[in-house]
Protein backbone atom coordinates (compact mmCIF):
# COMPACT_ATOMS: atom_id res chain seq x y z
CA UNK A 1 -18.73 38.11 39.35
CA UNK A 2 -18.71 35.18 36.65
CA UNK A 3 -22.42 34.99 37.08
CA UNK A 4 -23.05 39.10 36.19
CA UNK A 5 -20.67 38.61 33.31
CA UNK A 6 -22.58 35.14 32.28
CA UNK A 7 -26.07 37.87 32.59
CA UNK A 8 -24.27 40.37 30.92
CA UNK A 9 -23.23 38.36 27.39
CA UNK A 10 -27.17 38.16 26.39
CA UNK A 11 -27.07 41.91 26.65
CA UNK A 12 -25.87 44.74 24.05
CA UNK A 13 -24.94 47.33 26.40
CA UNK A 14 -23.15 46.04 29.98
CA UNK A 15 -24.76 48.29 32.99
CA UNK A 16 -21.34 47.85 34.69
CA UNK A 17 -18.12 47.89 33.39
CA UNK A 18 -16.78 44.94 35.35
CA UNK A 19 -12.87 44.25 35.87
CA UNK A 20 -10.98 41.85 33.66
CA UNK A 21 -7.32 41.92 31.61
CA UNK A 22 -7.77 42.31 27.85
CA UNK A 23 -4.85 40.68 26.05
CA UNK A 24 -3.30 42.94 23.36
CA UNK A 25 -0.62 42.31 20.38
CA UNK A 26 0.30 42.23 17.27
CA UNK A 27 -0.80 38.96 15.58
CA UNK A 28 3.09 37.19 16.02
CA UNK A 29 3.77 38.86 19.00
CA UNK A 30 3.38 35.87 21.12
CA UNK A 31 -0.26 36.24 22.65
CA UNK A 32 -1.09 32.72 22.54
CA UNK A 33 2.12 31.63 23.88
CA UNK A 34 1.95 34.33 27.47
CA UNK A 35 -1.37 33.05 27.63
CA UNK A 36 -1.00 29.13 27.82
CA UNK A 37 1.59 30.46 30.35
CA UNK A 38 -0.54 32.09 32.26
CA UNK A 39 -2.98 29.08 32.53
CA UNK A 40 -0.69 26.35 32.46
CA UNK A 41 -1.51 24.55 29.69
CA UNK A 42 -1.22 24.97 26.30
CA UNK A 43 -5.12 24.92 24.62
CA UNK A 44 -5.59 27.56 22.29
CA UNK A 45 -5.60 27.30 18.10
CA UNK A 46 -2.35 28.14 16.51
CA UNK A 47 -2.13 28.57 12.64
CA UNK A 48 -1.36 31.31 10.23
CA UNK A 49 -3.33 33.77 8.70
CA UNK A 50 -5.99 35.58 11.85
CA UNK A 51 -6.50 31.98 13.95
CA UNK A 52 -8.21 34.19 16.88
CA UNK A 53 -11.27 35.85 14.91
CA UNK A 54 -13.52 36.59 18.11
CA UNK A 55 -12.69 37.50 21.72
CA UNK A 56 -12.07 34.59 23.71
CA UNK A 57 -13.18 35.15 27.43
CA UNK A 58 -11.04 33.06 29.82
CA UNK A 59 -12.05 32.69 33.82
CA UNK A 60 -10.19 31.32 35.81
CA UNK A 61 -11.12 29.33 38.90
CA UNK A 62 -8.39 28.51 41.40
CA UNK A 63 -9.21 25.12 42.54
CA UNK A 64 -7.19 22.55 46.44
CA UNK A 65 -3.90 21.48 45.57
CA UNK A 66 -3.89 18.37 43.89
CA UNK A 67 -7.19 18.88 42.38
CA UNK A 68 -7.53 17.75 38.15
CA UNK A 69 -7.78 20.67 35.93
CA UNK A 70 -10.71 20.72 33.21
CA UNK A 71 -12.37 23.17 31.17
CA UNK A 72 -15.67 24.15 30.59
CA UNK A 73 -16.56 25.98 27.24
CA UNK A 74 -20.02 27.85 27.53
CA UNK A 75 -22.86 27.69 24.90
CA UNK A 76 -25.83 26.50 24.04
CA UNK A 77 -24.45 23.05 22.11
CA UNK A 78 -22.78 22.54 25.38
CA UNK A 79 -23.52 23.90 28.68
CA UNK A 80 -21.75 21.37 30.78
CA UNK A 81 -19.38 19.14 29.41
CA UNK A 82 -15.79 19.12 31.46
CA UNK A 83 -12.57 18.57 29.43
CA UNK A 84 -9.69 17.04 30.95
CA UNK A 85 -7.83 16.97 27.73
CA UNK A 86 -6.91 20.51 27.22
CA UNK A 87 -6.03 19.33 23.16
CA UNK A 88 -9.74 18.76 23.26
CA UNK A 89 -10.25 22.41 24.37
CA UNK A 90 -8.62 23.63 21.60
CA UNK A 91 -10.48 21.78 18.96
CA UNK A 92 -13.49 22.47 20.60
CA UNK A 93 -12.48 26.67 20.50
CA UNK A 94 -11.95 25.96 17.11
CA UNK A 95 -15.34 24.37 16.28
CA UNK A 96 -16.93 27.45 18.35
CA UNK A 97 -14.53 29.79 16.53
CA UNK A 98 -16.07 28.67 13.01
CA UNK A 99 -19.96 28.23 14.30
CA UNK A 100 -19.62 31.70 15.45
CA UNK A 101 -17.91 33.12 13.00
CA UNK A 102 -18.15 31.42 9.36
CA UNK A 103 -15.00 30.14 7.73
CA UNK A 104 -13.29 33.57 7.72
CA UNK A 105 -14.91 36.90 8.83
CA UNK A 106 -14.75 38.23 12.48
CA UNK A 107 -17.36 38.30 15.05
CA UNK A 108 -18.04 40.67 18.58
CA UNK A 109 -19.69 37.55 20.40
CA UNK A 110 -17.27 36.27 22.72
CA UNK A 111 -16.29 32.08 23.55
CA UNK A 112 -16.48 31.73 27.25
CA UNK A 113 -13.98 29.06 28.53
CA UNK A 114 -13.70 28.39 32.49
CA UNK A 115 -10.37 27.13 33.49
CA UNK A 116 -10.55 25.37 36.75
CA UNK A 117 -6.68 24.63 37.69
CA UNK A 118 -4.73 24.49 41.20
CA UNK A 119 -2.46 25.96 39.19
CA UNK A 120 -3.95 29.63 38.46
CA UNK A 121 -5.43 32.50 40.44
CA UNK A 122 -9.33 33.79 40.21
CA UNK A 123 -8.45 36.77 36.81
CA UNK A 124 -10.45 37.27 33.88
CA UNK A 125 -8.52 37.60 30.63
CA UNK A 126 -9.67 37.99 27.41
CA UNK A 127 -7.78 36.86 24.06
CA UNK A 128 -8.68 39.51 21.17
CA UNK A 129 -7.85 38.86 17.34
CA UNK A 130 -4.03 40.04 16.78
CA UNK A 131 -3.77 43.24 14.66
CA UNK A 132 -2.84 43.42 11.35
CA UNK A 133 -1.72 45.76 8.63
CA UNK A 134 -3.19 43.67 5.41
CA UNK A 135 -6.30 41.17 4.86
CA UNK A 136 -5.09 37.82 4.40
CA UNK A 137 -6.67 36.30 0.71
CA UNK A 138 -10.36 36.32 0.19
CA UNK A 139 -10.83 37.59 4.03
CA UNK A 140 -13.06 41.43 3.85
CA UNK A 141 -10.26 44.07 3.28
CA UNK A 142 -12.14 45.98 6.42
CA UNK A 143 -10.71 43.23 8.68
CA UNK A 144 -7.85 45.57 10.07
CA UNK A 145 -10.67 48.17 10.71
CA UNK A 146 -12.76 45.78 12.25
CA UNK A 147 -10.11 44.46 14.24
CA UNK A 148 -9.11 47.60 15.91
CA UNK A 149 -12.31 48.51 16.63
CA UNK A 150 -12.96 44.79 18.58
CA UNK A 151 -9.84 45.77 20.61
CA UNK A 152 -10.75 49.14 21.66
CA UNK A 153 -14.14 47.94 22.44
CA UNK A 154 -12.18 46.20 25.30
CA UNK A 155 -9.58 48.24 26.24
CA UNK A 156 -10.76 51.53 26.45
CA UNK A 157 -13.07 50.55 29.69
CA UNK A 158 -11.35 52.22 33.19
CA UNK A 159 -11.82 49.09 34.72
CA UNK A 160 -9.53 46.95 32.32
CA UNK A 161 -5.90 46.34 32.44
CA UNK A 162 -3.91 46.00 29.10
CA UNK A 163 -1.74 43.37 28.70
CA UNK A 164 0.52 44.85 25.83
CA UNK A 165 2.21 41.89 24.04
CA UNK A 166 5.16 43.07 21.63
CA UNK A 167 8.20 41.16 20.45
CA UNK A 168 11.61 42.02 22.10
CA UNK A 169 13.39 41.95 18.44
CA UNK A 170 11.22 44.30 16.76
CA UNK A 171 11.71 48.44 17.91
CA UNK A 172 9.23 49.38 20.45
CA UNK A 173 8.03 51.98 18.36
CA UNK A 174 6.15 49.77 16.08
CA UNK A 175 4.53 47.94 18.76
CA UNK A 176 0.54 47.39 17.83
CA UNK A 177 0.02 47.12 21.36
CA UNK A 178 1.24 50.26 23.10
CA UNK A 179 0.26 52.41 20.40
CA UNK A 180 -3.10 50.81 21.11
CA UNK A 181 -2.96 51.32 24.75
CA UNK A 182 -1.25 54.71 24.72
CA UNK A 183 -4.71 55.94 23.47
CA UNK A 184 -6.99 55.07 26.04
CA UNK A 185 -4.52 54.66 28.56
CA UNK A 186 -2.27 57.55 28.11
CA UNK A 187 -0.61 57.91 31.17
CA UNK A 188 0.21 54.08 31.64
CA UNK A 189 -1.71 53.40 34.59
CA UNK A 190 -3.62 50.35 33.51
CA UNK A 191 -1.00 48.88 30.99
CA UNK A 192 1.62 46.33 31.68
CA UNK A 193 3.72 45.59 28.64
CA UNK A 194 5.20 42.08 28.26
CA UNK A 195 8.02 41.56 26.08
CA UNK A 196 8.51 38.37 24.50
CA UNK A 197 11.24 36.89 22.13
CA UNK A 198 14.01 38.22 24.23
CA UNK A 199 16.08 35.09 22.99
CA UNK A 200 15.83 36.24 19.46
CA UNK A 201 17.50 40.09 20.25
CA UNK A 202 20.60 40.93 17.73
CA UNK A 203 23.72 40.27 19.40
CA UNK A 204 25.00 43.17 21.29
CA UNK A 205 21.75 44.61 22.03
CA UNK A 206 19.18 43.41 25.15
CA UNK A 207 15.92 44.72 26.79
CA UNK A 208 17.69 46.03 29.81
CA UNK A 209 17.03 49.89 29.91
CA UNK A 210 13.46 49.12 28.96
CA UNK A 211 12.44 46.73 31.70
CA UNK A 212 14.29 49.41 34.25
CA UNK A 213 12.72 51.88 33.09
CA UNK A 214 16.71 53.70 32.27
CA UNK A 215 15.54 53.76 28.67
CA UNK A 216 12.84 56.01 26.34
CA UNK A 217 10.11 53.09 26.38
CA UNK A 218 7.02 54.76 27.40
CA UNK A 219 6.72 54.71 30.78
CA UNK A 220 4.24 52.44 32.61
CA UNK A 221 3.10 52.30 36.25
CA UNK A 222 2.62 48.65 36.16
CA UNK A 223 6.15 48.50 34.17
CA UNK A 224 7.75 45.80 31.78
CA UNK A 225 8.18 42.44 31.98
CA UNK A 226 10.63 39.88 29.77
CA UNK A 227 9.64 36.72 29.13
CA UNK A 228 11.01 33.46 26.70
CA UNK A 229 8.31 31.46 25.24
CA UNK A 230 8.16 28.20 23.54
CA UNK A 231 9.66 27.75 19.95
CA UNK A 232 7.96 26.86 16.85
CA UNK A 233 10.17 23.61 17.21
CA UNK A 234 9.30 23.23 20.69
CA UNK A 235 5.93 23.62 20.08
CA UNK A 236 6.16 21.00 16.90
CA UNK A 237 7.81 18.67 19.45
CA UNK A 238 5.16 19.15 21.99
CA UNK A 239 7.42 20.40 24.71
CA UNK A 240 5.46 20.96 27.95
CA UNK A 241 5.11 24.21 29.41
CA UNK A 242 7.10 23.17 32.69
CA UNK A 243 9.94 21.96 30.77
CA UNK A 244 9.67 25.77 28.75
CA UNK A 245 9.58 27.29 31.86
CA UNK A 246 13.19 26.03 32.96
CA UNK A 247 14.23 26.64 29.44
CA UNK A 248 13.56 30.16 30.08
CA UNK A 249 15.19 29.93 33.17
CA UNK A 250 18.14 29.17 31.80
């Protein structure tokens, strides 16, 4: 599969549509943070303004149990170099971020990073740029069109699921992601909507009656799911993603 889709980069038009999970959200919904979740590990560029300006394809390799995870970011400067240092990752993304795509505009051409973890299972996701309503300063005021257009590029292939990102503590029906989805995926059948920020909800409200399904969320086959990421502080303070995870627990 990785080898078809390694073929298939070099190539405008992909003769197969093959399966992968396209990551979808607003751009502070939380993307970055359900993704280093996902993985394990927390490597990807944070910042404000649009940090994620191209799509960012991420394989993972399940790897034996007690096995060191590294990463592996494809191109042409550097076809084989392994880092174990997954702060190195992110730098390097953010070198390949700028070489691909100048200092600010957006690009099509994907960064491939392998992930090769005993800690993850064999998916393909793929990071796209967060939407936005307004160009940040000096950035092309087309960069919300172009955005859009990037994301539906992805999404509105049959063989993709849609990770919907949105933010528990703004109203569903200003969520970026579903009203992307809900377009090509109409009958939510490939889209499964994660909600994060559940820990910043008003008091007296919660996200019960949309993860059941009891409320008037659009309803998805693959559902809703609530999760509780890392802070800004905890991030600042380089809390580990274990140590988040039992945070959430709590």
């Amino acid at each position: 599969m990785n080898k078809l889709r390694d073929a298939f980069v070099v190539m405008k038009d992909s003769p197969i549509d093959l399966p992968r999970i396209a990551v979808v959200g607003s751009q502070s919904a939380g993307k970055s943070s359900v993704l280093e979740n996902i993985v394990g590990h927390s490597f990807l560029p944070r910042g404000s303004g649009i940090v994620t300006r191209c799509p960012c394809e991420i394989r993972m390799h399940s790897t034996p149990p007690g096995s060191l995870a590294f990463a592996m970011v494809t191109s042409a400067q550097d076809p084989q170099t392994r880092y174990h240092d997954f702060d190195e990752v992110r730098r390097k993304i953010e070198s390949e971020t700028t070489r691909v795509c100048g200092a600010k505009a957006l690009s099509t051409v994907p960064i491939i990073l392998d992930i090769h973890s005993p800690d993850v299972v064999d998916l393909t996701l793929v990071d796209l740029p967060g939407a936005v309503r307004v160009a940040a300063a000096g950035q092309d005021p087309g960069v919300v069109r172009q955005i859009e257009a990037m994301i539906f590029d992805y999404i509105n292939k049959d063989n993709v699921i849609i990770l919907a990102v949105s933010a528990a503590n703004s109203d569903l029906a200003n969520s970026d992601a579903l009203a992307f989805s809900s377009r090509v995926d109409p009958r939510g059948e490939r889209t499964l909507a994660v909600l994060t920020k559940l820990d910043l909800m008003d008091d007296g409200v919660d996200a019960r009656d949309i993860i059941t399904g009891a409320g008037d969320a659009p309803k998805l086959a693959l559902g809703y799911v609530g999760v509780v990421n890392r802070s800004q502080r905890d991030i600042n303070d380089c809390r580990t993603l274990p140590e988040a995870r039992a945070k959430e627990l709590q």
